[in-house]
Protein backbone atom coordinates (compact mmCIF):
# COMPACT_ATOMS: atom_id res chain seq x y z
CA UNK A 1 -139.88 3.44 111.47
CA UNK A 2 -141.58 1.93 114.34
CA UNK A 3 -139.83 -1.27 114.69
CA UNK A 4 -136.30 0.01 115.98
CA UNK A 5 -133.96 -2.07 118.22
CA UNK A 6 -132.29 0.12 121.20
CA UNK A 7 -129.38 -1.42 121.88
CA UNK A 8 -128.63 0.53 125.27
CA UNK A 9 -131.71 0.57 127.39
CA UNK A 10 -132.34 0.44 131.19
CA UNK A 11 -136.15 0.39 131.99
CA UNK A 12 -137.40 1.99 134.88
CA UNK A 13 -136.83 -0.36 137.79
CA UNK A 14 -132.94 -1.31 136.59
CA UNK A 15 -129.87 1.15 136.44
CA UNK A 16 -126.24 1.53 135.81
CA UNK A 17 -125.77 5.04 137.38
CA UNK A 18 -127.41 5.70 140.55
CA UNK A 19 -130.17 8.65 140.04
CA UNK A 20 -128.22 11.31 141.66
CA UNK A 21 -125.23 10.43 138.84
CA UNK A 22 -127.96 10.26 136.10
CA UNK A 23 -129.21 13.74 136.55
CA UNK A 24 -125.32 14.86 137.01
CA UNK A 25 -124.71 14.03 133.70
CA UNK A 26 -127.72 14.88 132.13
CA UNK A 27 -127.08 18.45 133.44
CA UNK A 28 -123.57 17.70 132.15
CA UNK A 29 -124.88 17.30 128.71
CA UNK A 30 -127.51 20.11 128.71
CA UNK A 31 -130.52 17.37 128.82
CA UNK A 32 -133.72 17.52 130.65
CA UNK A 33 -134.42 14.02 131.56
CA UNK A 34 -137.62 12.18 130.03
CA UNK A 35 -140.75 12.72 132.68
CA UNK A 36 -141.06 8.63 132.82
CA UNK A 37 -137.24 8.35 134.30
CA UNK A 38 -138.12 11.88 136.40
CA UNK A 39 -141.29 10.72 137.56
CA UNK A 40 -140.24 6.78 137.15
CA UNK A 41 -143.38 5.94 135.45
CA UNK A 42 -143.78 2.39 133.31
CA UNK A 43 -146.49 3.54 131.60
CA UNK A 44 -144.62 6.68 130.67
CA UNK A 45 -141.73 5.04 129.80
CA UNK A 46 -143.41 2.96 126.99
CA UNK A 47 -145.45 6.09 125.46
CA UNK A 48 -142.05 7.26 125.14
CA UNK A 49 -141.07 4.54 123.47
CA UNK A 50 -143.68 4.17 121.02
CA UNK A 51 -143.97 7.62 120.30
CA UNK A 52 -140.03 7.29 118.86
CA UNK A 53 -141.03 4.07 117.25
CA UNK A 54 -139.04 2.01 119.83
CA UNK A 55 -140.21 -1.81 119.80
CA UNK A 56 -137.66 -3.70 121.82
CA UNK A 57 -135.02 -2.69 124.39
CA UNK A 58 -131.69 -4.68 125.05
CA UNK A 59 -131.14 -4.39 128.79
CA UNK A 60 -127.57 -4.60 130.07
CA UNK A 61 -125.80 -3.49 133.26
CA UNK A 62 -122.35 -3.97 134.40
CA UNK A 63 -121.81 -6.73 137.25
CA UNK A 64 -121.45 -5.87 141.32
CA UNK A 65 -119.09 -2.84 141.32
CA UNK A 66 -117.69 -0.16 144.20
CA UNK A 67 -117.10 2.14 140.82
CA UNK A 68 -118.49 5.91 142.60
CA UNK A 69 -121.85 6.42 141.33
CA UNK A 70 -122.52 3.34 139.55
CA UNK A 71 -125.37 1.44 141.00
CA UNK A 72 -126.42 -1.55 138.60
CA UNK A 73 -129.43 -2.94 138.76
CA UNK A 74 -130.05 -5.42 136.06
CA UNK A 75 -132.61 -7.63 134.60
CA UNK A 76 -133.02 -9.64 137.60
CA UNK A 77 -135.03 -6.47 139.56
CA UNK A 78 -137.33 -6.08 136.90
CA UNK A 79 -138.83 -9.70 135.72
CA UNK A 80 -141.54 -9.00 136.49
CA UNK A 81 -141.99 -6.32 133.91
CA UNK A 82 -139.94 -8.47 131.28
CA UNK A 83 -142.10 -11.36 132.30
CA UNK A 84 -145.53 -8.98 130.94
CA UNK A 85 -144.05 -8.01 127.94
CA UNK A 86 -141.24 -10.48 126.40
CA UNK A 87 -141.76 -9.24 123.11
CA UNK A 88 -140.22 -5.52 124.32
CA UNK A 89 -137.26 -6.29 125.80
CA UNK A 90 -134.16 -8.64 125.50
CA UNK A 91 -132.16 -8.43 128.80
CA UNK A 92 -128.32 -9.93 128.83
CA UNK A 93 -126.94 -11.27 131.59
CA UNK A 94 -123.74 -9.66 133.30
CA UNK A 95 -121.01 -11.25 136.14
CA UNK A 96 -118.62 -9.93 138.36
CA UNK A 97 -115.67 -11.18 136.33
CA UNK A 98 -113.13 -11.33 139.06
CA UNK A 99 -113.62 -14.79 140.24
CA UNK A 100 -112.84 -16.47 136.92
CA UNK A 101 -114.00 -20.27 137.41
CA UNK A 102 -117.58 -18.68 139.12
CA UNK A 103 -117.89 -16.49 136.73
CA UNK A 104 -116.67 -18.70 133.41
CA UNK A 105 -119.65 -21.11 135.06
CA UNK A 106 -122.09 -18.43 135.02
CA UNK A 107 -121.79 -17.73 131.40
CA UNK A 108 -122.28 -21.15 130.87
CA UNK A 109 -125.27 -21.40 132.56
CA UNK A 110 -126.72 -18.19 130.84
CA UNK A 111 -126.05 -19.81 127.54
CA UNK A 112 -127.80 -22.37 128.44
CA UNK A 113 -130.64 -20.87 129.38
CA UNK A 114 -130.31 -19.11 126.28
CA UNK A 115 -129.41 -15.86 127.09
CA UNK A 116 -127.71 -14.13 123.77
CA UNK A 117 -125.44 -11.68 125.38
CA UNK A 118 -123.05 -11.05 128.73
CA UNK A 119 -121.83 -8.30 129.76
CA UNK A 120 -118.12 -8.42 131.63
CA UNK A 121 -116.68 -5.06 132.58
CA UNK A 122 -113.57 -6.30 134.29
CA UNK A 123 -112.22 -2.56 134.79
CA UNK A 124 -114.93 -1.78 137.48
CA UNK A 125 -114.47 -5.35 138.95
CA UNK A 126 -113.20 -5.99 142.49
CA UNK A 127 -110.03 -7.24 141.01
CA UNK A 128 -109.13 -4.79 138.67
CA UNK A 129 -107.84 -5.91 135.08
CA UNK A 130 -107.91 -4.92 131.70
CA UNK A 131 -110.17 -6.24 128.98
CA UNK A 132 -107.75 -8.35 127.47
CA UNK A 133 -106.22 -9.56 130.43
CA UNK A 134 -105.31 -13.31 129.19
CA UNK A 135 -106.98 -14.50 133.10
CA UNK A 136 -110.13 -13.51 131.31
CA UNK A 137 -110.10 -15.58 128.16
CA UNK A 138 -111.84 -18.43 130.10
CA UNK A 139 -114.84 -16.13 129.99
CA UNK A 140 -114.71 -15.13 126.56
CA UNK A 141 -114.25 -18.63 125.24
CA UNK A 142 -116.79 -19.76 127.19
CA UNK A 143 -119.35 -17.04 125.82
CA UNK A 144 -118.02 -18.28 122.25
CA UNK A 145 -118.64 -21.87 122.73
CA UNK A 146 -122.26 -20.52 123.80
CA UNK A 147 -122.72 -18.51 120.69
CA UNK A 148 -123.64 -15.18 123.17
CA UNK A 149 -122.14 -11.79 122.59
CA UNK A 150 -119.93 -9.87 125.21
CA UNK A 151 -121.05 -6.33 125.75
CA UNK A 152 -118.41 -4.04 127.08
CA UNK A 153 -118.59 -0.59 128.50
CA UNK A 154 -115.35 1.43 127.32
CA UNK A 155 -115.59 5.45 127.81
CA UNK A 156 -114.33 8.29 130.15
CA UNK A 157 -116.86 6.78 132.44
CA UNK A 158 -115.96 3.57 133.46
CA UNK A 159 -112.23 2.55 134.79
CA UNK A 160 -111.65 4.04 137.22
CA UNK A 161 -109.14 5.06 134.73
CA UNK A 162 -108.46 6.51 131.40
CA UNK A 163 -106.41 3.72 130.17
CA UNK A 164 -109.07 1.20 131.06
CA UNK A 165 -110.67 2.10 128.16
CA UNK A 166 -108.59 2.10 125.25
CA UNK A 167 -109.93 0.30 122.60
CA UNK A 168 -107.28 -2.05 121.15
CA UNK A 169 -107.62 -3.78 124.18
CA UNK A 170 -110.78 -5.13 122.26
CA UNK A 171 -108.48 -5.76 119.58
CA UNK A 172 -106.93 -7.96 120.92
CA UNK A 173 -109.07 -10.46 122.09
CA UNK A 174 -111.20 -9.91 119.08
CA UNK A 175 -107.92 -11.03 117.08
CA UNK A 176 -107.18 -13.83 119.50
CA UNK A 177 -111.19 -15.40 119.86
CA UNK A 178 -112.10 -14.84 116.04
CA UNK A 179 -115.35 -16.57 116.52
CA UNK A 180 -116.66 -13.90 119.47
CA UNK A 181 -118.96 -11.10 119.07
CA UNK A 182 -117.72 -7.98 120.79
CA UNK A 183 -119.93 -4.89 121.40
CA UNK A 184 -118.07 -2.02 122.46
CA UNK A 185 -121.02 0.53 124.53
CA UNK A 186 -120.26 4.15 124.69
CA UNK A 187 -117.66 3.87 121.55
CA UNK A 188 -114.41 3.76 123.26
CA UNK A 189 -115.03 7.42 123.74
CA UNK A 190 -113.04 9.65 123.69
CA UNK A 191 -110.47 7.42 121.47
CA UNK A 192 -113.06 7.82 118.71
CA UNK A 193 -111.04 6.97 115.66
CA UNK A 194 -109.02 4.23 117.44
CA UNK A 195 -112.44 2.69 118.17
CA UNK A 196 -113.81 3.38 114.54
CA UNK A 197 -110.38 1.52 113.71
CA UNK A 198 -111.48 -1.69 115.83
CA UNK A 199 -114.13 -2.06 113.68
CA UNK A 200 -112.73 -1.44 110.36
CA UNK A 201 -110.49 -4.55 111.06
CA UNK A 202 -112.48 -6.35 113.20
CA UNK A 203 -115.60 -8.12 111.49
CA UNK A 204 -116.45 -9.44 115.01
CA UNK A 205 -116.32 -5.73 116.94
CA UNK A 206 -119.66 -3.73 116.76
CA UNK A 207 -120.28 -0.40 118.38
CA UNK A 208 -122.93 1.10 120.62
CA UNK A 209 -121.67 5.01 120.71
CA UNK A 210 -124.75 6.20 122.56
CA UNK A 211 -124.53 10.02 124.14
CA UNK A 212 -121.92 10.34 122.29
CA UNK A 213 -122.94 10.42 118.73
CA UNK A 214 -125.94 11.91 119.34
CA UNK A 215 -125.36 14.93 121.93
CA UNK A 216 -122.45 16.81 119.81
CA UNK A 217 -119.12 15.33 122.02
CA UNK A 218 -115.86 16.14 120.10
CA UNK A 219 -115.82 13.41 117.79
CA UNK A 220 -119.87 12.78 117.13
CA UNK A 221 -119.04 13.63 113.38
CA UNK A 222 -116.21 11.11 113.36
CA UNK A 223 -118.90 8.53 114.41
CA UNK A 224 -121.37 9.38 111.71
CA UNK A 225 -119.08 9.35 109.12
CA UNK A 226 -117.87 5.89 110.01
CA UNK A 227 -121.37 4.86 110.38
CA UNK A 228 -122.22 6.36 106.62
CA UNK A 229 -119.31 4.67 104.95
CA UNK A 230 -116.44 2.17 106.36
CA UNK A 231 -118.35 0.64 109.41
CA UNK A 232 -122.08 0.65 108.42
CA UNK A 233 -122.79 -2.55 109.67
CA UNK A 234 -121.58 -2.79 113.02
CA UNK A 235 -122.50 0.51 114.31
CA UNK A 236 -125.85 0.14 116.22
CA UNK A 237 -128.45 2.82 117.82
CA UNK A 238 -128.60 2.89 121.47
CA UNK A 239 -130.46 5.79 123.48
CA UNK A 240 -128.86 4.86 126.82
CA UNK A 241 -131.60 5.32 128.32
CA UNK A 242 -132.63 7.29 131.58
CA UNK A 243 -128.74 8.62 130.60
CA UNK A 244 -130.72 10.79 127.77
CA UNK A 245 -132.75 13.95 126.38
CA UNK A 246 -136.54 12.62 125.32
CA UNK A 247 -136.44 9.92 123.19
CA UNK A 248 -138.29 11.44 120.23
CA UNK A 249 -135.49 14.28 120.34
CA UNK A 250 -133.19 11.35 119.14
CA UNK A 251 -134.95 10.42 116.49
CA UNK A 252 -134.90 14.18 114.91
CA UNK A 253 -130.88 14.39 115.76
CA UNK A 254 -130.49 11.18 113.66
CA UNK A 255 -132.57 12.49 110.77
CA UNK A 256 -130.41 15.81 110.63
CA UNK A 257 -127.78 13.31 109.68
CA UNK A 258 -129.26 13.19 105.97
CA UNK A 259 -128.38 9.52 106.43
CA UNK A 260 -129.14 6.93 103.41
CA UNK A 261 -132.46 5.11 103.99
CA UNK A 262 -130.80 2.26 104.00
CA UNK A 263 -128.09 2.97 106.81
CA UNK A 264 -130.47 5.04 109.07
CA UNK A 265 -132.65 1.25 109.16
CA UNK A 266 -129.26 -0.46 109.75
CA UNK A 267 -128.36 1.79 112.14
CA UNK A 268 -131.73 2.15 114.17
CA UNK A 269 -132.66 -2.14 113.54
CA UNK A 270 -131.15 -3.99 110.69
CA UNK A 271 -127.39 -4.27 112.55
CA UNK A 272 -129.14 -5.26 115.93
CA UNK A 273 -131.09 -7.41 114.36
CA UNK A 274 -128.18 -9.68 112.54
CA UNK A 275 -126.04 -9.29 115.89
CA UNK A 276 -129.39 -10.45 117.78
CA UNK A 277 -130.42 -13.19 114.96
CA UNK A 278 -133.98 -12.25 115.24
């Protein structure tokens, strides 16, 4: 396959983790880092790419945040680079969620423009809530009414807490906003089969597991079966990448899965692709 979709993707130029983070938990997870993020090389970066059969990245970042170690730096840094190839990458928009009317207008304004996804991370926001924090529903109605997706960063990671992340908090506003797309990145890890049950009731929830389906966490297999059987159609491939081992590597870990040929293409394109209408 050389036409995948990689659903988690930070070119070189934007960021979620500052670069001392990245390399923490690369060395965390055993990974060398690719040379184009250790040398921060474009033209690296897209060998890379090609060479795992990579034809389009979806850039998202969280909004402004004081969250230790994360740095984002989203689409806006790198338009350049978007501007020179639009048929590579699709980059969401983001906002700092804790001013509800600026933000609510902001998502309006993306729609119109039409930008397909947002991403709101109101755990790492300067007012701290909870994904389903009924203050936010402005927001997610709003991103309904404009037919774009909210991304959502639930793991270990993010917070600053544990509880931040538990996925029924998705749930819940997936049960309450029917007509919104939810995509859950990093899997709700490590509440892997409450996240695997999101989806099995939600036909609105996808899920971006990322590192953790592919680097052996406690609960990868979990993931893979759900992907084989109950939920394969809204789990989608990202490499979270610089937060990753060489790209090509991923593509060998995913064929040791022995997956159908038809769910390894929905899981590397085909689910993206619906989610993305392209």
């Amino acid at each position: 396959m050389n036409d995948v979709i990689d659903f988690r993707f930070r070119p070189i130029g934007s960021q979620s983790w500052n670069r001392e983070t990245t390399f923490h938990y690369l060395n965390r997870m055993q990974l060398e880092p690719t040379p184009s993020f250790e040398h921060q090389s474009v033209d690296l970066m897209f060998e890379e790419m090609d060479r795992a059969g990579i034809a389009v990245g979806v850039i998202g970042v969280p909004g402004p945040t004081g969250i230790r170690g994360l740095d984002p730096v989203g689409g806006d840094a790198i338009s350049e680079l978007i501007e020179q190839h639009p048929q590579r990458f699709i980059a969401f928009g983001s906002v700092e969620p804790s001013d509800i009317k600026s933000a609510t207008e902001s998502i309006k304004q993306m729609g119109d423009a039409g930008v397909k996804g947002v991403t709101i991370d109101p755990s790492t926001a300067q007012v701290h809530r909870q994904f389903h924090d009924l203050a936010l529903y402005p927001l997610y109605e709003e991103a309904a009414q404009q037919g774009m997706l909210v991304t959502t960063t639930q793991s270990c990671l993010l917070g600053p807490y544990m509880e931040d992340c538990r996925p029924e908090y998705v749930d819940r506003v997936a049960t309450d906003i029917p007509d919104l797309k939810i995509v859950i990145q990093h899997g709700g890890w490590p509440y892997v089969s409450e996240a695997i049950g999101v989806l099995y009731k939600q036909p609105n929830v996808f899920m971006v597991p990322g590192q953790y389906i592919h680097y052996d966490f406690p609960g990868s297999a979990d993931y893979v079966a759900a992907l084989k059987r109950q939920c394969s159609e809204q789990i989608i491939f990202g490499s979270v990448y610089p937060n990753c081992g060489p790209l090509e590597d991923l593509r060998s870990i995913i064929s040791s899965w022995s997956l159908p040929p038809e769910i390894e293409r929905r899981y590397l394109r085909e689910n993206a692709a619906s989610l993305l209408n392209l």
